[in-house]
Protein backbone atom coordinates (compact mmCIF):
# COMPACT_ATOMS: atom_id res chain seq x y z
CA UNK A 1 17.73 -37.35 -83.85
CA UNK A 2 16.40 -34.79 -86.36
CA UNK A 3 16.60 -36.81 -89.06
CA UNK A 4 15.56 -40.78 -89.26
CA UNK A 5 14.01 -43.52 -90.59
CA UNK A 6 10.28 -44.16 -89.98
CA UNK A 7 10.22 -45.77 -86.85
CA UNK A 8 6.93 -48.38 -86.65
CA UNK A 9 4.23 -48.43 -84.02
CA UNK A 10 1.34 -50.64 -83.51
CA UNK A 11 -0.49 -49.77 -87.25
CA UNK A 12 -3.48 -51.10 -89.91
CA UNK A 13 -0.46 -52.61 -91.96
CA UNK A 14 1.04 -54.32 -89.29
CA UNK A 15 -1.90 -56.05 -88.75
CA UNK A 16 -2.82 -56.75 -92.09
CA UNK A 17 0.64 -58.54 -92.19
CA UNK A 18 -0.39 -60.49 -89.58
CA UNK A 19 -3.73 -61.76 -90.55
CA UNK A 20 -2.00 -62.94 -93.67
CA UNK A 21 0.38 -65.02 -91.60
CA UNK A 22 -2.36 -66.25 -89.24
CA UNK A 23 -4.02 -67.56 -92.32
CA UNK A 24 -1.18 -69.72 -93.21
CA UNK A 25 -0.45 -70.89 -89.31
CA UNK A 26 -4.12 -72.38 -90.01
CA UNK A 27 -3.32 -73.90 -92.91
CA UNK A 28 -0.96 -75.27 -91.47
CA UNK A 29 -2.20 -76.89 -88.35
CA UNK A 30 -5.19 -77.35 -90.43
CA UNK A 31 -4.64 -77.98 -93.79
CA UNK A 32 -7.98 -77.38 -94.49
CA UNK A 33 -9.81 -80.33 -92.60
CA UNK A 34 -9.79 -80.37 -88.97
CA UNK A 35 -7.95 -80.73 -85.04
CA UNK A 36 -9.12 -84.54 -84.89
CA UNK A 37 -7.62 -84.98 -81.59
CA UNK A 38 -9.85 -82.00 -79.90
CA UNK A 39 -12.71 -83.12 -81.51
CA UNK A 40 -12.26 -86.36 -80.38
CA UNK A 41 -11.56 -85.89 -76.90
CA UNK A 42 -13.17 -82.23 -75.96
CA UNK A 43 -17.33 -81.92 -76.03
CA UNK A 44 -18.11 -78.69 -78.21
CA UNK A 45 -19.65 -76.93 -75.07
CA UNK A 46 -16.97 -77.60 -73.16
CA UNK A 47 -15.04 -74.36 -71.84
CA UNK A 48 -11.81 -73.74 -70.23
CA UNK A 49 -9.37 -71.23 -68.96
CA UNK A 50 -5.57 -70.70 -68.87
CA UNK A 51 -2.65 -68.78 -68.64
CA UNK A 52 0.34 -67.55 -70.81
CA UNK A 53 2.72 -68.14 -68.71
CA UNK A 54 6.82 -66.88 -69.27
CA UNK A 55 9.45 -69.46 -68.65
CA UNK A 56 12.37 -67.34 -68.69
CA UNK A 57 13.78 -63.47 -68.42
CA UNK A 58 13.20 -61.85 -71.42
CA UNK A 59 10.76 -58.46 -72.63
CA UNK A 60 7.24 -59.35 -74.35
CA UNK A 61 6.17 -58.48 -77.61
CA UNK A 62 3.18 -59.42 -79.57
CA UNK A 63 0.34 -59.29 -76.62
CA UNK A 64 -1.03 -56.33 -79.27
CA UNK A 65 -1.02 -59.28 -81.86
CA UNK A 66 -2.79 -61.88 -79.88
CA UNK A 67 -6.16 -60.67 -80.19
CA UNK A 68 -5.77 -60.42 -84.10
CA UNK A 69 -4.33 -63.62 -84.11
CA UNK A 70 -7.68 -64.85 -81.98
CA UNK A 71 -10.15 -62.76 -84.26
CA UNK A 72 -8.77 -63.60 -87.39
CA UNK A 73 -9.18 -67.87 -86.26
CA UNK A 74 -12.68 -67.32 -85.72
CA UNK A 75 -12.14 -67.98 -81.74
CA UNK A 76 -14.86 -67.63 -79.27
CA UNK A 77 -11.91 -66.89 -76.75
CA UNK A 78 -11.94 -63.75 -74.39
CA UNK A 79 -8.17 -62.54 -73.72
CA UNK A 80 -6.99 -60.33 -71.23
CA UNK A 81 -3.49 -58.89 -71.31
CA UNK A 82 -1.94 -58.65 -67.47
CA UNK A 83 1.06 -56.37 -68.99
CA UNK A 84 2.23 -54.44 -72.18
CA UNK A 85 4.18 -54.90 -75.38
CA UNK A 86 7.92 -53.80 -74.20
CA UNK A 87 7.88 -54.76 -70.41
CA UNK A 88 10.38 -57.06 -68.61
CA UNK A 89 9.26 -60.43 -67.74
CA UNK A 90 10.81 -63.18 -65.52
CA UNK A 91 10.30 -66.33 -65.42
CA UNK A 92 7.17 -67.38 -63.74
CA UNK A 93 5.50 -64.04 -65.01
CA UNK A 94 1.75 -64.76 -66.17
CA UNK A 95 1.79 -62.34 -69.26
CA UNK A 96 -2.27 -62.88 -70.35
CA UNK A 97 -5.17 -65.13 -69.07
CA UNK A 98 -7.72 -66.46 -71.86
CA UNK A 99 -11.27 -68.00 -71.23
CA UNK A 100 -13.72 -69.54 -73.56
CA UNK A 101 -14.54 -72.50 -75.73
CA UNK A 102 -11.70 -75.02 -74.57
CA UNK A 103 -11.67 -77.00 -78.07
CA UNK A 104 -11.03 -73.08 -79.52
CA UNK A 105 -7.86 -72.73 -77.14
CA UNK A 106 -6.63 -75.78 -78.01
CA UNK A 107 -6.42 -74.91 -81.85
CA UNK A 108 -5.38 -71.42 -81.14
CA UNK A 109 -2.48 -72.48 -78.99
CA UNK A 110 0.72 -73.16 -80.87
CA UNK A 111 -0.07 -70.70 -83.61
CA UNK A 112 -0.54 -67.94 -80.21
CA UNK A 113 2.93 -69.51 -78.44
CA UNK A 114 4.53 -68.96 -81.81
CA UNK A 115 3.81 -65.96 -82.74
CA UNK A 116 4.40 -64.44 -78.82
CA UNK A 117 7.72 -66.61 -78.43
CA UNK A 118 9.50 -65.26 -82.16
CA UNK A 119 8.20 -61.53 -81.07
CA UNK A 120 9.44 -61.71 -77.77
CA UNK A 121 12.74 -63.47 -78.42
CA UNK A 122 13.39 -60.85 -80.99
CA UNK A 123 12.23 -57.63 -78.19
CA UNK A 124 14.96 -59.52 -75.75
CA UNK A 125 17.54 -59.62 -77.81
CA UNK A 126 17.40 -56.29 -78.99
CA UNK A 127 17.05 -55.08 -75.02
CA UNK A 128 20.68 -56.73 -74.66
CA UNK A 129 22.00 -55.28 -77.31
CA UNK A 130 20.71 -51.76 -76.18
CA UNK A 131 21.62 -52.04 -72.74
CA UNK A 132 25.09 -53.04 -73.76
CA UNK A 133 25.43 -49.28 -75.42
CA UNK A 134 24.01 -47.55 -72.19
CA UNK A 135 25.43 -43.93 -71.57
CA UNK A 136 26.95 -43.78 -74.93
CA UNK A 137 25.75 -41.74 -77.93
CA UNK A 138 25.00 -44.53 -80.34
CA UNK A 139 21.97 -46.36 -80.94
CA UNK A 140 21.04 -49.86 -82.31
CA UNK A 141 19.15 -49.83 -85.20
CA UNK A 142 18.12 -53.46 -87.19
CA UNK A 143 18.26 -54.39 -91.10
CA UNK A 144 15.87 -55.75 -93.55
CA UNK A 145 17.37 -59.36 -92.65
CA UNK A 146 13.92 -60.71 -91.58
CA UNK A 147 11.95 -63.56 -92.54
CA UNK A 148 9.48 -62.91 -95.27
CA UNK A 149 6.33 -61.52 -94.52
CA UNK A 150 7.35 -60.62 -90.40
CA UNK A 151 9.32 -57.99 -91.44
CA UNK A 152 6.76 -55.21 -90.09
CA UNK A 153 5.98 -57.72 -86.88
CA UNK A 154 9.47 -58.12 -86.29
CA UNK A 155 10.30 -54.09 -86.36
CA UNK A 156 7.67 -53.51 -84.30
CA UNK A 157 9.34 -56.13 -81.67
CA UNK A 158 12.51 -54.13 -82.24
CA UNK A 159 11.03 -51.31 -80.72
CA UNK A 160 9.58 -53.33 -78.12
CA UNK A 161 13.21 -53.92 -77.45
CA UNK A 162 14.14 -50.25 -77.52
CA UNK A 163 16.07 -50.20 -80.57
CA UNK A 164 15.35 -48.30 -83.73
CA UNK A 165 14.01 -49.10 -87.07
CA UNK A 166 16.40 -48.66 -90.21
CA UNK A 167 14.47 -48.35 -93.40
CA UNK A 168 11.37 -50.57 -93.87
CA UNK A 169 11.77 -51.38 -97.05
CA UNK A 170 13.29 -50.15 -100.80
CA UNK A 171 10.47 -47.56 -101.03
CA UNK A 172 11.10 -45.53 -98.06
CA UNK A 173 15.15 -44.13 -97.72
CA UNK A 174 17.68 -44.23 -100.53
CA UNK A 175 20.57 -46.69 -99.13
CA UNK A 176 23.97 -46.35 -101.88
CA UNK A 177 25.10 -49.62 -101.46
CA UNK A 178 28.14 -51.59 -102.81
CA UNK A 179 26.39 -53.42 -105.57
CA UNK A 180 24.93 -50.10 -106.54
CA UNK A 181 28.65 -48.60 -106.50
CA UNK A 182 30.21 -51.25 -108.59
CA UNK A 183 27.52 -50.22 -110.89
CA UNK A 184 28.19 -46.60 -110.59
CA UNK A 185 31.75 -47.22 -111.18
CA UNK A 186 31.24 -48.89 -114.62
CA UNK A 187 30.20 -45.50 -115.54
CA UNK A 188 32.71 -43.34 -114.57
CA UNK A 189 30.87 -42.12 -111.08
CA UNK A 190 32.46 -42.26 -107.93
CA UNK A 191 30.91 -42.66 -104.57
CA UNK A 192 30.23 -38.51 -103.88
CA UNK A 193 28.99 -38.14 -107.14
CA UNK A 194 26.45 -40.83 -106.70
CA UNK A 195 25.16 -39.20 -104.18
CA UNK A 196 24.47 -35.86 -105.50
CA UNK A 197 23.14 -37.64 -108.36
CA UNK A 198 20.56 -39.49 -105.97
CA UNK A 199 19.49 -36.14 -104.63
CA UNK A 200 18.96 -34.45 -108.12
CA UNK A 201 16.66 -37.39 -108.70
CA UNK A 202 14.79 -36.94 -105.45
CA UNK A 203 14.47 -33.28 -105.83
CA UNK A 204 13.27 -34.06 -109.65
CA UNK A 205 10.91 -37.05 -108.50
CA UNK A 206 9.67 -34.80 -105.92
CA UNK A 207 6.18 -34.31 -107.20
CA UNK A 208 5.76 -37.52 -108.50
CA UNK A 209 6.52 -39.54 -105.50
CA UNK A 210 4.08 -37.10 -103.33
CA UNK A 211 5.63 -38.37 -100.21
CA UNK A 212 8.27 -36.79 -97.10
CA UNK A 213 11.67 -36.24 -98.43
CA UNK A 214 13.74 -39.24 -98.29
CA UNK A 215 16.60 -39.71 -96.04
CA UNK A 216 19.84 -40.59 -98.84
CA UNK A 217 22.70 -43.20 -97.14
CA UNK A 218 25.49 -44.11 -98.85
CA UNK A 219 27.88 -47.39 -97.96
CA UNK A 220 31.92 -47.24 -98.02
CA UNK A 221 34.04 -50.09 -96.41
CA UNK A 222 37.19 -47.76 -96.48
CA UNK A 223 37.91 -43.80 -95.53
CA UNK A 224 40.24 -43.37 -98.77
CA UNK A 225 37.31 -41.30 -99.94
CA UNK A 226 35.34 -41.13 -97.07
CA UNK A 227 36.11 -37.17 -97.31
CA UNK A 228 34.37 -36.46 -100.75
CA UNK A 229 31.95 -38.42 -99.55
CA UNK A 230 31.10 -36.26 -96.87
CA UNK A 231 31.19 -33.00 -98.92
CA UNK A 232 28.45 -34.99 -101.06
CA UNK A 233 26.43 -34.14 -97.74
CA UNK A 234 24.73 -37.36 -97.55
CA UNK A 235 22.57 -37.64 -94.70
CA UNK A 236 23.70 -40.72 -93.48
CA UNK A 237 27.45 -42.69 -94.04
CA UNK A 238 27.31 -46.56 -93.12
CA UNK A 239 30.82 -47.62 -92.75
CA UNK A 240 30.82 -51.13 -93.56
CA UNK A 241 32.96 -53.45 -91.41
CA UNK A 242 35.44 -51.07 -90.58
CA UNK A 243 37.58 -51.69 -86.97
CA UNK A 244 37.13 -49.68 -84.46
CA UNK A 245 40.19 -47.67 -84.79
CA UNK A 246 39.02 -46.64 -88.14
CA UNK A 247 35.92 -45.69 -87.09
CA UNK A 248 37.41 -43.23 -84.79
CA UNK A 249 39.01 -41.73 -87.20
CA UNK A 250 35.99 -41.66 -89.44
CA UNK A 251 34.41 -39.70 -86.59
CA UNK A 252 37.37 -37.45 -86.06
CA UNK A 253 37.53 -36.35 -89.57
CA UNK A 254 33.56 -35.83 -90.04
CA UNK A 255 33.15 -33.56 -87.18
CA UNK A 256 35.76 -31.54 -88.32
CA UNK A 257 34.28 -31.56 -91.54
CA UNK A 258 30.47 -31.83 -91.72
CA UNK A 259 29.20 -32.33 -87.97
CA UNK A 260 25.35 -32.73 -89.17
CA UNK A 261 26.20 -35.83 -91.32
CA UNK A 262 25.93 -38.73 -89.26
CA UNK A 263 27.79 -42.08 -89.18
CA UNK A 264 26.18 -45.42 -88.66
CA UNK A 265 29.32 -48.68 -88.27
CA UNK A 266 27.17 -52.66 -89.30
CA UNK A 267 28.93 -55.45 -90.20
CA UNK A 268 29.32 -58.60 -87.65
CA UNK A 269 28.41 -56.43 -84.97
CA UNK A 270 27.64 -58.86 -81.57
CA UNK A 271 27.18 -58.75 -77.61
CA UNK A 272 30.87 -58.75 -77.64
CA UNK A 273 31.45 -56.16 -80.05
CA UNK A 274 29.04 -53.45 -79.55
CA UNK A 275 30.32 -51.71 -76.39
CA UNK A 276 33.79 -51.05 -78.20
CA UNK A 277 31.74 -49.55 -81.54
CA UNK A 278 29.86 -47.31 -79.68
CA UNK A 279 32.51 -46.13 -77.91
CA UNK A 280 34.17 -44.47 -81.11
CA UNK A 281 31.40 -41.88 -81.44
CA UNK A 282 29.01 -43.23 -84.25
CA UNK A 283 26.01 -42.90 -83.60
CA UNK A 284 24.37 -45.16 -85.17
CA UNK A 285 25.02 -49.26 -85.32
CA UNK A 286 23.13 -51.24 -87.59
CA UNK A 287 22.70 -55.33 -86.10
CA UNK A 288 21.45 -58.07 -88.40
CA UNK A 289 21.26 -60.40 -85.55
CA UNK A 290 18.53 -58.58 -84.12
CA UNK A 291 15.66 -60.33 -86.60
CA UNK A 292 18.04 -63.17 -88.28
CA UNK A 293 19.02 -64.75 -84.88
CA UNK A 294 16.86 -64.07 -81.81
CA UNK A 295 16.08 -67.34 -80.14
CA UNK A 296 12.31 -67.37 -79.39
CA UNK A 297 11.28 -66.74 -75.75
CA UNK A 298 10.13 -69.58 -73.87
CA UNK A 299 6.14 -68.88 -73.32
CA UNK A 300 4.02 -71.81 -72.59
CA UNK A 301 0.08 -71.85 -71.72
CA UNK A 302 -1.13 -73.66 -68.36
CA UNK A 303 -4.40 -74.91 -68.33
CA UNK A 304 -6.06 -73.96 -65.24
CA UNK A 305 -9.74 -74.84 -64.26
CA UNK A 306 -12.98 -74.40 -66.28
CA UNK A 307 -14.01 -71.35 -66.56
């Protein structure tokens, strides 16, 4: 694809995100006292070694993060990664092996199993969904229906996944939604002519935003003006909840029409859907479930001798 959304690799503000999280996992476990039980019952010298171990099929994401996660908790813990962000796991699979101060792993160890279980539950759901799409031209893209604050993290695990990043955030695409329609209506504008007005205000905020042009989408949930619409020449159309037979048609009528503009179907899409949506021609299919539903992996760490 020509034209797309920034798509997020392993960056500076990813991992500032994450340092901010890791300092409220500490507070936490912590509050801001202390892990009574380790101190009780592990000498400060003492050292240790163990395994990440995976207890089911899935794809990792978040061994990039661990080491972060261990720096930014102060841990005197050396971690070694035995395979990469994105790779299939089964279960059984040792993913990393740390070694160090033993009442260090201790603390570090459900904040680490969290963080590695939400990433990677998130990368294998998306891998379903992507697989389920295989030899068609679509691709699954998520939504800014993440959890506050993991919305980088869990993009990032997206792509892990193999799926595709929709817009980060508000400051990076225009996306003409309904709200913003109902809005436009109350002043006489229909859904074309918002659109040409969002591009006379991108190519008039040019030099004040000082930034790459800006993909413009535009939402409709029905095709009686799907057609003005595309002679707007948005860059993107999201039809919203539409069956597949109307999506067809959508297609149909829009390479006839204006082949460049591409056409992305979202609403309720699932496991049981996708196949069928893809099959219409879109090319894009946005998935909520992808961040707001993926069941962490099961990861668990195995104590194995001192080290």
């Amino acid at each position: 694809m020509t034209n797309d959304f920034h798509q997020l690799e392993w960056s500076a503000e990813i991992e500032d995100d994450l340092r901010q999280l890791v300092r409220l996992a500490v507070r936490e476990d912590l509050d801001r006292d202390h892990d009574w039980t380790t101190l009780a019952l592990v000498g400060p010298d003492q050292r240790g070694r163990a395994a990440l171990i995976v207890r089911e099929t899935g794809v990792i994401a978040g061994l990039r993060a661990a080491p972060v996660l261990i720096d930014e908790m102060h841990a005197a813990i050396d971690w070694v990664a035995e395979i990469a962000d994105g790779d299939g796991v089964v279960s059984g699979t040792v993913v990393a092996e740390l070694s160090g101060s033993a009442r260090d792993m201790l603390v570090c160890e459900r904040p680490l199993l969290n963080l590695l279980g939400h990433l990677s539950g998130i990368a294998t759901l998306t891998r379903k969904y992507v697989e389920q799409v295989a030899g068609t031209q679509a691709h699954v893209y998520d939504t800014r229906k993440t959890t506050p604050g993991w919305r980088r993290l869990d993009k990032y695990s997206v792509r892990c996944g193999g799926g595709r990043n929709h817009r980060t955030g508000l400051f990076d695409a225009v996306l003409i939604k309904d709200n913003h329609l109902a809005l436009a209506a109350s002043e006489g504008l229909t859904p074309a002519e918002a659109v040409r007005r969002a591009r006379d205000f991108l190519q008039q905020s040019a030099a004040q935003r000082n930034s790459e042009p800006l993909l413009v989408e535009i939402e409709i949930d029905g095709l009686e003006q799907f057609e003005d619409v595309l002679r707007a020449a948005p860059d993107i159309i999201l039809l919203d909840n539409m069956p597949p037979a109307a999506l067809r048609e959508a297609v149909g009528r829009r390479n006839a029409l204006a082949p460049a503009i591409e056409l992305e179907a979202s609403g309720g899409v699932t496991l049981d859907t996708i196949r069928e949506i893809a099959q219409t021609g879109v090319e894009r299919i946005s998935v909520g479930a992808l961040t707001h539903s993926a069941r962490a992996l099961d990861i668990g760490l195995d104590w194995c001798s001192p080290a």
